[in-house]
Protein backbone atom coordinates (compact mmCIF):
# COMPACT_ATOMS: atom_id res chain seq x y z
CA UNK A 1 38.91 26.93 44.77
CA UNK A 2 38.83 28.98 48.16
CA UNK A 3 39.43 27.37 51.44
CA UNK A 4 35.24 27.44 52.05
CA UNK A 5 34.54 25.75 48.94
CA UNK A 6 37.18 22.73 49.89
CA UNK A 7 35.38 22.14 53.42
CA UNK A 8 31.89 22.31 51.72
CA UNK A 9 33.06 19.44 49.12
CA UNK A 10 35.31 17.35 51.95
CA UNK A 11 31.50 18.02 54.26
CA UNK A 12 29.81 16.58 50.70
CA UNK A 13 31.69 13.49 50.66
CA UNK A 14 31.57 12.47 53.81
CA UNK A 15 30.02 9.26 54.14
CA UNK A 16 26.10 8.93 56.35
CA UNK A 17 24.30 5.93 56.77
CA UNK A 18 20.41 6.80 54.43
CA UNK A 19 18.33 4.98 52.41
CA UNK A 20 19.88 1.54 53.93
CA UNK A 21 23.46 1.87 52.90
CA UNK A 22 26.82 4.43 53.57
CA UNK A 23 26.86 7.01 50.93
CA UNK A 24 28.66 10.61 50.48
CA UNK A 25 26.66 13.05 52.47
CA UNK A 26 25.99 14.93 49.20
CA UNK A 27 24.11 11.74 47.60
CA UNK A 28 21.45 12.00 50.26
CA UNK A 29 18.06 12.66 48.81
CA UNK A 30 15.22 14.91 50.31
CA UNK A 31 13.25 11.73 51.27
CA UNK A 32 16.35 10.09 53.12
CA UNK A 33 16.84 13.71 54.57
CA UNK A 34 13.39 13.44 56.00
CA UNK A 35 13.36 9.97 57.08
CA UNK A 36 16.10 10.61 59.16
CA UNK A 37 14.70 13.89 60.50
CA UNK A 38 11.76 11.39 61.64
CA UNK A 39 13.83 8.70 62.94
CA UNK A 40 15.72 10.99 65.11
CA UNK A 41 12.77 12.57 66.78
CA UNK A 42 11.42 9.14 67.75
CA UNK A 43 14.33 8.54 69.70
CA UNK A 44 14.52 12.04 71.49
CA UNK A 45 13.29 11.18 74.96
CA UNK A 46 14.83 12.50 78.40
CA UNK A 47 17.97 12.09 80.05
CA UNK A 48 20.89 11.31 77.73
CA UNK A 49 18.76 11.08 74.55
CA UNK A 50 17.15 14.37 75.18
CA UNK A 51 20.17 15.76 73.49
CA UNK A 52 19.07 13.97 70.24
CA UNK A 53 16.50 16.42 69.69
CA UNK A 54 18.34 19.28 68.62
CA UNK A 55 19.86 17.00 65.82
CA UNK A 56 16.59 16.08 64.72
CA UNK A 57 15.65 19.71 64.32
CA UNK A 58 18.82 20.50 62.14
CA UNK A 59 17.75 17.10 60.01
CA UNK A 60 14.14 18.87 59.92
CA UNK A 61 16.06 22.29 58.77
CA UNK A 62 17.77 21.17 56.21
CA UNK A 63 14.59 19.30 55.02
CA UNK A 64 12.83 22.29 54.54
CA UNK A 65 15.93 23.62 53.28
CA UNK A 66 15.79 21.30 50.58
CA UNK A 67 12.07 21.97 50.17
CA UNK A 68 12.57 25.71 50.00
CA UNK A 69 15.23 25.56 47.27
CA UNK A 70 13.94 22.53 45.33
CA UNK A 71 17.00 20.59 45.67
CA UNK A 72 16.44 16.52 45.12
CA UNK A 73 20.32 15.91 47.22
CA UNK A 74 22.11 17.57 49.56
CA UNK A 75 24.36 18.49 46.59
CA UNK A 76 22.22 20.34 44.74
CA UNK A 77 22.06 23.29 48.39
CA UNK A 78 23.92 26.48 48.05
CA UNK A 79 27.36 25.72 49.64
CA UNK A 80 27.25 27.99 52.40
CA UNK A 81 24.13 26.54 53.82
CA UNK A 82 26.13 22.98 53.84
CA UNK A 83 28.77 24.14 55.84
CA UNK A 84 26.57 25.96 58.42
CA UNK A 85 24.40 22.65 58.94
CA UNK A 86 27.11 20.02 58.63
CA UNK A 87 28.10 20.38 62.47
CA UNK A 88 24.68 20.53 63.99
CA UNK A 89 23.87 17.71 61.71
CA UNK A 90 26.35 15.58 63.36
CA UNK A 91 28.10 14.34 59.34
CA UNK A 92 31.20 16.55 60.86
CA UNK A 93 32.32 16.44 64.49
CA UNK A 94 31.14 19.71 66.69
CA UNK A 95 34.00 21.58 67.52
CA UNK A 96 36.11 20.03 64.67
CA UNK A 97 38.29 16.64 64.85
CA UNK A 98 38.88 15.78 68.22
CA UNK A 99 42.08 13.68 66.62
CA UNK A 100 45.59 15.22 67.65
């Protein structure tokens, strides 16, 4: 298994809070996907929250994402496209572990 294929399973498994429990990111379904999308864009507002939007339009992404490539869970997306989104999706840190 190549180095790119181990971060796209460890991004998989990391656990999210969707449909009303913590589950491995790959679990999520395309409705959770969206609901989230949609909760995320009600909070965007100005000031601090205003940077909640660009979240919310990586959650919309991968929606149509999802859509696009008829995939029920995250699991089911091509690999590549997992590890692109997982940082802008905030189920990974930006800019990688900030632990030491």
């Amino acid at each position: 298994m190549s180095e790119a294929e181990r971060n796209a399973e460890a991004i998989l498994a990391e656990r999210v809070y969707a449909g009303g429990r913590s589950k491995p990111f790959g679990e999520v379904t395309l409705d959770e996907v969206r609901a989230r999308a949609q909760e995320l864009r009600d909070t965007t507002g100005w000031g601090p929250t205003a940077k909640v939007a660009s979240v919310a339009m990586a959650w919309g992404q991968l929606a149509r994402l999802m859509e696009q490539q008829g995939a029920g869970t995250v699991a089911a997306l091509d690999r590549q496209a997992v590890v692109e989104l997982a940082e802008r999706l905030w189920v990974v840190m930006p800019g990688g572990s900030m632990l030491l």
